[in-house]
C-alpha atoms as a PDB file:
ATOM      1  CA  UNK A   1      -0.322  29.259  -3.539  1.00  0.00           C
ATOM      2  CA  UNK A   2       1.182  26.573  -1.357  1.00  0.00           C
ATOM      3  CA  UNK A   3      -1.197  24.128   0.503  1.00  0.00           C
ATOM      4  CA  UNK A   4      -0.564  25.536   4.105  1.00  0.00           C
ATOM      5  CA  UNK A   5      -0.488  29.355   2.961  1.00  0.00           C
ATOM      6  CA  UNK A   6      -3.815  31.604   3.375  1.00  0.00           C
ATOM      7  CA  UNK A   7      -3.972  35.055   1.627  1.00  0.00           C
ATOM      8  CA  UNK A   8      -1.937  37.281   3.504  1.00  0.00           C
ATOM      9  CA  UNK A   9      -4.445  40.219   3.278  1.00  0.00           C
ATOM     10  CA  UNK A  10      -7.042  37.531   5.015  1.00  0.00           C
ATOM     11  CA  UNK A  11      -5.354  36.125   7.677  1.00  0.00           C
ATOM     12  CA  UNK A  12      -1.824  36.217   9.634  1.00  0.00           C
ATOM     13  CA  UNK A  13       1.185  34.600   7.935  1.00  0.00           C
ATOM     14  CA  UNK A  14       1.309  30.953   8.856  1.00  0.00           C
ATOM     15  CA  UNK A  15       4.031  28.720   9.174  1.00  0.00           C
ATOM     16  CA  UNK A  16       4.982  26.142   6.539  1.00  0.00           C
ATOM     17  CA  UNK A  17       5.583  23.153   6.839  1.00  0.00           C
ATOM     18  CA  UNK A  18       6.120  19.879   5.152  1.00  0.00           C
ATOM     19  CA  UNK A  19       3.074  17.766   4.250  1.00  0.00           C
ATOM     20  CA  UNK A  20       4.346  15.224   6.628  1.00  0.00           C
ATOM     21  CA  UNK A  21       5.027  17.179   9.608  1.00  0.00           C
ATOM     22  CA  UNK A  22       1.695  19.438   8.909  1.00  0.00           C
ATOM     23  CA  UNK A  23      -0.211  16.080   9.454  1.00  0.00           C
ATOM     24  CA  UNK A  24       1.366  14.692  12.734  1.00  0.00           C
ATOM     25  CA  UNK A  25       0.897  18.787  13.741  1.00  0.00           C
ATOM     26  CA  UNK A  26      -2.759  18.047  13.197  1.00  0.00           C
ATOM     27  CA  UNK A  27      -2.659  14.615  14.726  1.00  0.00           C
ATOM     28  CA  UNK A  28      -1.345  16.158  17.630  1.00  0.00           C
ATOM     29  CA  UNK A  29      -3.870  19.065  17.836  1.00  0.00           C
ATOM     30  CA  UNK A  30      -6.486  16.492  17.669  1.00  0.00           C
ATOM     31  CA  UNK A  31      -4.957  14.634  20.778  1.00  0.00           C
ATOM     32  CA  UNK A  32      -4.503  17.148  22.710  1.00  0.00           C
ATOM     33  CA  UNK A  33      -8.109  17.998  22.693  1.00  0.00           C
ATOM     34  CA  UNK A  34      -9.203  14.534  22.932  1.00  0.00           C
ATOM     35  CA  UNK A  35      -7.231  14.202  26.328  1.00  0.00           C
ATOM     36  CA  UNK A  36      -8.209  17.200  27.976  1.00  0.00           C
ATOM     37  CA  UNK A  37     -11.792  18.092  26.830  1.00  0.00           C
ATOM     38  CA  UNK A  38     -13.213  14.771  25.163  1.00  0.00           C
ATOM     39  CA  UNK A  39     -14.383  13.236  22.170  1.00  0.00           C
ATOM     40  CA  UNK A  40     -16.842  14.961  21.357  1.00  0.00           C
ATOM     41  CA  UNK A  41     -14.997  18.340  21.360  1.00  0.00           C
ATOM     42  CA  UNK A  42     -12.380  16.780  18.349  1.00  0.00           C
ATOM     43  CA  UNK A  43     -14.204  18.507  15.565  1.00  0.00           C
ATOM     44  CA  UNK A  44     -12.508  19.732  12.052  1.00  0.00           C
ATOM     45  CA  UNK A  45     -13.296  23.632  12.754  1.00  0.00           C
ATOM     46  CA  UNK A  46     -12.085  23.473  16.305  1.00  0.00           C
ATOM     47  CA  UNK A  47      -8.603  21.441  15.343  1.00  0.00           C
ATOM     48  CA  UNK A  48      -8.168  24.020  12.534  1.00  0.00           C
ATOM     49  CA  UNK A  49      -8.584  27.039  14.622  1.00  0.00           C
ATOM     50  CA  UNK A  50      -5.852  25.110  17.478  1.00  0.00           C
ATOM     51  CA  UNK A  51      -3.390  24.465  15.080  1.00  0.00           C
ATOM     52  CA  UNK A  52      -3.270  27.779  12.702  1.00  0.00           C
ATOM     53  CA  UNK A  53      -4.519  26.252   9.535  1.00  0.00           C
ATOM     54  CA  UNK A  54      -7.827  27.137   7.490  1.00  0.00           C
ATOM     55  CA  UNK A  55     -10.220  23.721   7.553  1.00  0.00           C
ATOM     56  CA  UNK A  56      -9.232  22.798   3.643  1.00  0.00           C
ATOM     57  CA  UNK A  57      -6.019  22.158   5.274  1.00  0.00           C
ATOM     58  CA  UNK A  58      -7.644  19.655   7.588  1.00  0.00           C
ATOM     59  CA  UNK A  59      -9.717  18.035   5.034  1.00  0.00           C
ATOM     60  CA  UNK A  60      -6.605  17.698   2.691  1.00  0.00           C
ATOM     61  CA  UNK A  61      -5.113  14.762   5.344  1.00  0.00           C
ATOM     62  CA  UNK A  62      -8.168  13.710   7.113  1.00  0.00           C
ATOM     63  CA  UNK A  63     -11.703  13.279   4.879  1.00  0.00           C
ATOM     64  CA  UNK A  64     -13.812  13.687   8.063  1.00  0.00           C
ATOM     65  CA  UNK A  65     -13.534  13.842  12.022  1.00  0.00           C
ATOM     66  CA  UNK A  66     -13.519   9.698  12.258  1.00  0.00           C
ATOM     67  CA  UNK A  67     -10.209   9.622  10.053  1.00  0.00           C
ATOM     68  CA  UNK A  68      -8.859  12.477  12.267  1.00  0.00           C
ATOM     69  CA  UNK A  69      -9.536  10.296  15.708  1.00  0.00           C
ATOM     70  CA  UNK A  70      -8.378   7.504  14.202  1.00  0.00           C
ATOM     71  CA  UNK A  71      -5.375   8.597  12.984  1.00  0.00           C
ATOM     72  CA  UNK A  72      -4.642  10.013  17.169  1.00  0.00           C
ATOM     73  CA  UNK A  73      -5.247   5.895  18.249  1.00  0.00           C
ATOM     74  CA  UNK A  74      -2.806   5.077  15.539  1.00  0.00           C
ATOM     75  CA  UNK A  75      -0.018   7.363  16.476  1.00  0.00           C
ATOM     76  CA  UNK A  76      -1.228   6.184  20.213  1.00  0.00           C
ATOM     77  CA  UNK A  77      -0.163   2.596  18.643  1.00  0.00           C
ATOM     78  CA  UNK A  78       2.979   3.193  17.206  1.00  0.00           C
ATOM     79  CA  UNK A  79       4.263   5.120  20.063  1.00  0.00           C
ATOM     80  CA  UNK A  80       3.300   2.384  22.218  1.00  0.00           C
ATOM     81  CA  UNK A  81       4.811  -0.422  20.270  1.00  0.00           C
ATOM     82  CA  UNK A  82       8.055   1.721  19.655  1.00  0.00           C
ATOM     83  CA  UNK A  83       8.051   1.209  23.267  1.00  0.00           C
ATOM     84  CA  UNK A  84       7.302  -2.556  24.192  1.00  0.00           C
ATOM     85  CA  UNK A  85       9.918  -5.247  23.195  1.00  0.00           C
ATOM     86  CA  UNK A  86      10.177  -6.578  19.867  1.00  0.00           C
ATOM     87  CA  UNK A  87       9.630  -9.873  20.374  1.00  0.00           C
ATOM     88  CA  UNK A  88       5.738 -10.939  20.306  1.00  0.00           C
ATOM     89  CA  UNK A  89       6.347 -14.669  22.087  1.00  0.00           C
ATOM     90  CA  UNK A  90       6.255 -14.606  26.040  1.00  0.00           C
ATOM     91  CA  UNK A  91       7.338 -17.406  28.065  1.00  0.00           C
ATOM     92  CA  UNK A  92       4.702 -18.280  30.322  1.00  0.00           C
ATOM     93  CA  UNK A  93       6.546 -17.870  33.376  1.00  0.00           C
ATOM     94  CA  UNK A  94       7.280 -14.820  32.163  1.00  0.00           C
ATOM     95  CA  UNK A  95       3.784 -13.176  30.828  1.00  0.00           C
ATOM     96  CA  UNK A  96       4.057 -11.184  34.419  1.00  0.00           C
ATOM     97  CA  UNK A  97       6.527  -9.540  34.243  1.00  0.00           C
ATOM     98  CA  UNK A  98       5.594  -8.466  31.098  1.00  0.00           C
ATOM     99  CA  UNK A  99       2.393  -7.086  31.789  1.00  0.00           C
ATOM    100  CA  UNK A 100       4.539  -4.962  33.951  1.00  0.00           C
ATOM    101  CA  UNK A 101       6.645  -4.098  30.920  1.00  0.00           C
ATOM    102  CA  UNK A 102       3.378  -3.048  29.496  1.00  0.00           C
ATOM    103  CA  UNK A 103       1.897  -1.482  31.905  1.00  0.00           C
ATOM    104  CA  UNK A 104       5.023   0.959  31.641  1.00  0.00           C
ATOM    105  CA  UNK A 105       5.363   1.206  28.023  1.00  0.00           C
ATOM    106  CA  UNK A 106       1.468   2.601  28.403  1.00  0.00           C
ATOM    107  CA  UNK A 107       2.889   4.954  31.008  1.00  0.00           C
ATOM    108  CA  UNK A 108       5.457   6.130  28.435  1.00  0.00           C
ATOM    109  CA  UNK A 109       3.190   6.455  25.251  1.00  0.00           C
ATOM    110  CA  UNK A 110       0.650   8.855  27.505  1.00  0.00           C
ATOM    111  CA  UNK A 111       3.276  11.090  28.557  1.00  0.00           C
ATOM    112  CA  UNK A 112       4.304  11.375  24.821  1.00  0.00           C
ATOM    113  CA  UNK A 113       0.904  11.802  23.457  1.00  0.00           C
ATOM    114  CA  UNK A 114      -1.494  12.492  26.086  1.00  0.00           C
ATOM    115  CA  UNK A 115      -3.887  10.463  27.820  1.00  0.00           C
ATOM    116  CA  UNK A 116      -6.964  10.891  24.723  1.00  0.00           C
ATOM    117  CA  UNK A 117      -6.449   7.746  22.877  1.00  0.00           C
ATOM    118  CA  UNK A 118      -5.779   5.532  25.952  1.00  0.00           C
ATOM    119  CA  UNK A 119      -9.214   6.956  27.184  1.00  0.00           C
ATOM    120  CA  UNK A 120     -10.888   6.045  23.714  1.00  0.00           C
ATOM    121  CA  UNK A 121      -9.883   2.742  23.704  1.00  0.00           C
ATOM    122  CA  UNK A 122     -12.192  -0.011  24.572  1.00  0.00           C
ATOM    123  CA  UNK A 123     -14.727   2.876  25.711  1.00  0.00           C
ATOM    124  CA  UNK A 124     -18.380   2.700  25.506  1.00  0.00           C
ATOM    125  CA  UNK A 125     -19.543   6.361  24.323  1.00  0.00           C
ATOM    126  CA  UNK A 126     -22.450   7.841  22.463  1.00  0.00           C
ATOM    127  CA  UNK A 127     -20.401   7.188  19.372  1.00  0.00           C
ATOM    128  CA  UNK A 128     -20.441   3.564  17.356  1.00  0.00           C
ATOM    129  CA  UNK A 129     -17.793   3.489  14.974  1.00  0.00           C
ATOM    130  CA  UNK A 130     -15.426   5.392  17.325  1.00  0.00           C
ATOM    131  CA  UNK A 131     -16.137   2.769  20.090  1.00  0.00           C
ATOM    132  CA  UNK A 132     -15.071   0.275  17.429  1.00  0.00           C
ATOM    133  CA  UNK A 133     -11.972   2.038  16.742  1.00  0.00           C
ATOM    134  CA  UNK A 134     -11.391   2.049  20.037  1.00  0.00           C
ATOM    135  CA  UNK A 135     -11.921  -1.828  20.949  1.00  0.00           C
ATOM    136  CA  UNK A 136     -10.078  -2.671  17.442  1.00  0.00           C
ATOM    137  CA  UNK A 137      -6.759  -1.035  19.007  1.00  0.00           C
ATOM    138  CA  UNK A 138      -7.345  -2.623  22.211  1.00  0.00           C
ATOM    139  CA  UNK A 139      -7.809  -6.001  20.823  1.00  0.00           C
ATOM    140  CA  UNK A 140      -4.535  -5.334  18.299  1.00  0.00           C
ATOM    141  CA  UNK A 141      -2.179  -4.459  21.503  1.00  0.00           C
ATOM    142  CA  UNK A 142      -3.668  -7.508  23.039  1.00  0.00           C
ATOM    143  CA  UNK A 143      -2.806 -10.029  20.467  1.00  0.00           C
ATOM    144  CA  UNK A 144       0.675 -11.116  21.248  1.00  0.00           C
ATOM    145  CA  UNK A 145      -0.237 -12.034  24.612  1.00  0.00           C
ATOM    146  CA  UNK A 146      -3.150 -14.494  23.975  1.00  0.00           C
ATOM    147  CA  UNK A 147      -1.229 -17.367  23.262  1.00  0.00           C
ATOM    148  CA  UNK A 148       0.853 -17.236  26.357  1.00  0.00           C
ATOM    149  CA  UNK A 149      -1.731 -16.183  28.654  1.00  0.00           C
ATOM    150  CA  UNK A 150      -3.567 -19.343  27.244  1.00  0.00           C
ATOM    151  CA  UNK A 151      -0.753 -21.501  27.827  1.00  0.00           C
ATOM    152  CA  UNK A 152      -0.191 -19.986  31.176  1.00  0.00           C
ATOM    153  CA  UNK A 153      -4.057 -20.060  32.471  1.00  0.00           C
ATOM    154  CA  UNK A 154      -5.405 -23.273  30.186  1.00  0.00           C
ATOM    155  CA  UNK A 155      -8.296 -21.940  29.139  1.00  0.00           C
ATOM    156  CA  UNK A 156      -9.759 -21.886  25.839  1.00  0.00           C
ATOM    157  CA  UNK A 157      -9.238 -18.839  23.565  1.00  0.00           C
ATOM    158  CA  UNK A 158     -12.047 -17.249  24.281  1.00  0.00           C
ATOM    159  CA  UNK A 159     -11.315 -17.083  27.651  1.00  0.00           C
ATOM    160  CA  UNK A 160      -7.730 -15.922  27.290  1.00  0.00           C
ATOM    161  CA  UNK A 161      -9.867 -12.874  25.621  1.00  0.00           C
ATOM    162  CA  UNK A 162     -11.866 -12.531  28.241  1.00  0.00           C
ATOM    163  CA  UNK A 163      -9.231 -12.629  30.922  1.00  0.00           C
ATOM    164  CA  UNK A 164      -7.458 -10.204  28.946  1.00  0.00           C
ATOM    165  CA  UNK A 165     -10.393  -7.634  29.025  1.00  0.00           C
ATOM    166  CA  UNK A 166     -10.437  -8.021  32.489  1.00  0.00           C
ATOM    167  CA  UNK A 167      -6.573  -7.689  33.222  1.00  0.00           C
ATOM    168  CA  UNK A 168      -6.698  -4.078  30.770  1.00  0.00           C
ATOM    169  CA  UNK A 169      -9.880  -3.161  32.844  1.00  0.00           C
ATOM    170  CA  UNK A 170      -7.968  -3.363  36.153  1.00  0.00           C
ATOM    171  CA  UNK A 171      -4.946  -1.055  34.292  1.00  0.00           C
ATOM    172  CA  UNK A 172      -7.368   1.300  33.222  1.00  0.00           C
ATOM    173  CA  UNK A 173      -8.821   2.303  36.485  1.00  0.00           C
ATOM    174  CA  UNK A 174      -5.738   2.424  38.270  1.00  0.00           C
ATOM    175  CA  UNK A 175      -3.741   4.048  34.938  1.00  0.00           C
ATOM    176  CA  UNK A 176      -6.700   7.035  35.200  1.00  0.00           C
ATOM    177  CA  UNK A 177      -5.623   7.421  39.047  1.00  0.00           C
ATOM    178  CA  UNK A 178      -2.013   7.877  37.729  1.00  0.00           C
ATOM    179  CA  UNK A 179      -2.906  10.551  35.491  1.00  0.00           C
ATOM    180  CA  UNK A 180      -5.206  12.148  37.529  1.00  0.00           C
ATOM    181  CA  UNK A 181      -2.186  12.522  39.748  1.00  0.00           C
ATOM    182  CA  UNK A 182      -3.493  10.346  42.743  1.00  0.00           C
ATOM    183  CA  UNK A 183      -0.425   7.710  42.243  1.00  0.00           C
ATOM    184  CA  UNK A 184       2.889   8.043  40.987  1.00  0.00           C
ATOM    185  CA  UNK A 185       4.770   5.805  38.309  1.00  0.00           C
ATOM    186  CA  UNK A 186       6.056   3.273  41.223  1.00  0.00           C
ATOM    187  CA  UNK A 187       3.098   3.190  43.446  1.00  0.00           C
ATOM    188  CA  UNK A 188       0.645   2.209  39.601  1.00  0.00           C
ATOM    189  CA  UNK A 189       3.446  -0.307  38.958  1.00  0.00           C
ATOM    190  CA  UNK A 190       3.490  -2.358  42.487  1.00  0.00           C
ATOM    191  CA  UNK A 191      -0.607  -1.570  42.614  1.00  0.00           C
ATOM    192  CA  UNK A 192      -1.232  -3.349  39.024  1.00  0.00           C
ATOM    193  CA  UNK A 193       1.104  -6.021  39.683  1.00  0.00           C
ATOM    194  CA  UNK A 194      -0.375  -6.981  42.482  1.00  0.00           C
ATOM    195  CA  UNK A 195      -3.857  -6.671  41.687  1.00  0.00           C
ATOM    196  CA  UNK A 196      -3.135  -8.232  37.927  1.00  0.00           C
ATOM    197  CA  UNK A 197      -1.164 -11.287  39.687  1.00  0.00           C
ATOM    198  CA  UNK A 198      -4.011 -11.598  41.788  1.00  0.00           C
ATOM    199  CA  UNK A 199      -6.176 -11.722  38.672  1.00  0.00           C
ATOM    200  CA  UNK A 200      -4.375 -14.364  36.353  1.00  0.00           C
ATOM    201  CA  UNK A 201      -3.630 -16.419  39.610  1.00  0.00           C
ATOM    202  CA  UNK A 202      -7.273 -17.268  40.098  1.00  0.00           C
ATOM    203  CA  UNK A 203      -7.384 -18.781  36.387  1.00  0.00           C
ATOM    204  CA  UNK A 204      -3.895 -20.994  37.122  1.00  0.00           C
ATOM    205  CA  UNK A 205      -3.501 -24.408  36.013  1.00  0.00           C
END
């Protein structure tokens, strides 16, 4: 019996499909439930039950609930990155503009995917290991800007990190407004810029 099939005298007919696109339909389940009801509520039963499947199905791509989530904060990733230019060196005199750039490219990635692994990452829930997931993301997308923020600022590395934490701090609370509906795309924009400028100027050479 194919993977994706149940016995038809136990269940509905379900729709096939191929192992690849049954996994990103699982992935997606899983975000979808992240970003509207929480972490907590991204359990192997309930993703099974959204998506049609039987929970063998689920287990067959994701081991347990933590490879599920993660896999959501990876997709999260790559749809972000797809978005942000390919390049990882920023002039200095350029680093804000590109937060901008960013800040948008987050925008996009969130309407594409939902707003569940943006919420996960660098959070501080109940959970351990997801909160590392979470801050090991964070601290990927962050990467490529150290160097120039360091340049920009002259501060040590440790405090470009820092700074950095504090600049994707500020997006998140204003981000949240955005998808809460409180702001739209051009009012986050010309709020983050000017509150992120405001920021990095303090730590200016």
């Amino acid at each position: 019996m194919p993977d994706d099939q149940e016995n038809p005298t136990d269940a509905p007919a379900r729709t096939r499909l191929a192992p690849d696109d049954r996994r990103q339909q699982l992935v997606e389940t899983a975000a979808a439930i992240l970003g509207s009801e929480g972490v907590e509520q991204v359990r192997v039963p309930r993703v099974a039950d959204e998506a049609g499947v039987s929970r063998p199905v689920v287990y067959r791509f994701f081991p347990n609930r933590h490879a599920l989530i993660l896999a959501v904060l990876e997709d999260f990733r790559a749809e972000l990155e797809s978005r942000l230019p390919t390049s990882t060196k920023t002039p200095p005199d350029d680093l804000f503009r590109e937060v901008r750039v960013f800040v948008d490219a987050a925008c996009g990635a969130i309407e594409a995917k939902g707003p569940g692994a943006w919420y996960l990452m660098g959070s501080n829930g109940l959970d351990p290991e997801l909160n590392e997931l979470g801050e090991q993301l964070e601290a990927q997308l962050l990467e490529p800007w150290l160097p120039s923020l360091g340049e920009l600022t002259g501060v040590s590395p440790r405090e470009a990190k820092i700074i950095a934490k504090m600049v994707v701090a500020a997006a998140r609370a204003v981000i949240e407004l955005w998808i809460a509906g409180q702001l739209d795309r051009e009012e986050l924009l010309l709020l983050l810029s000017r509150g992120i400028s405001g920021v990095l100027t303090e730590f200016l050479q």
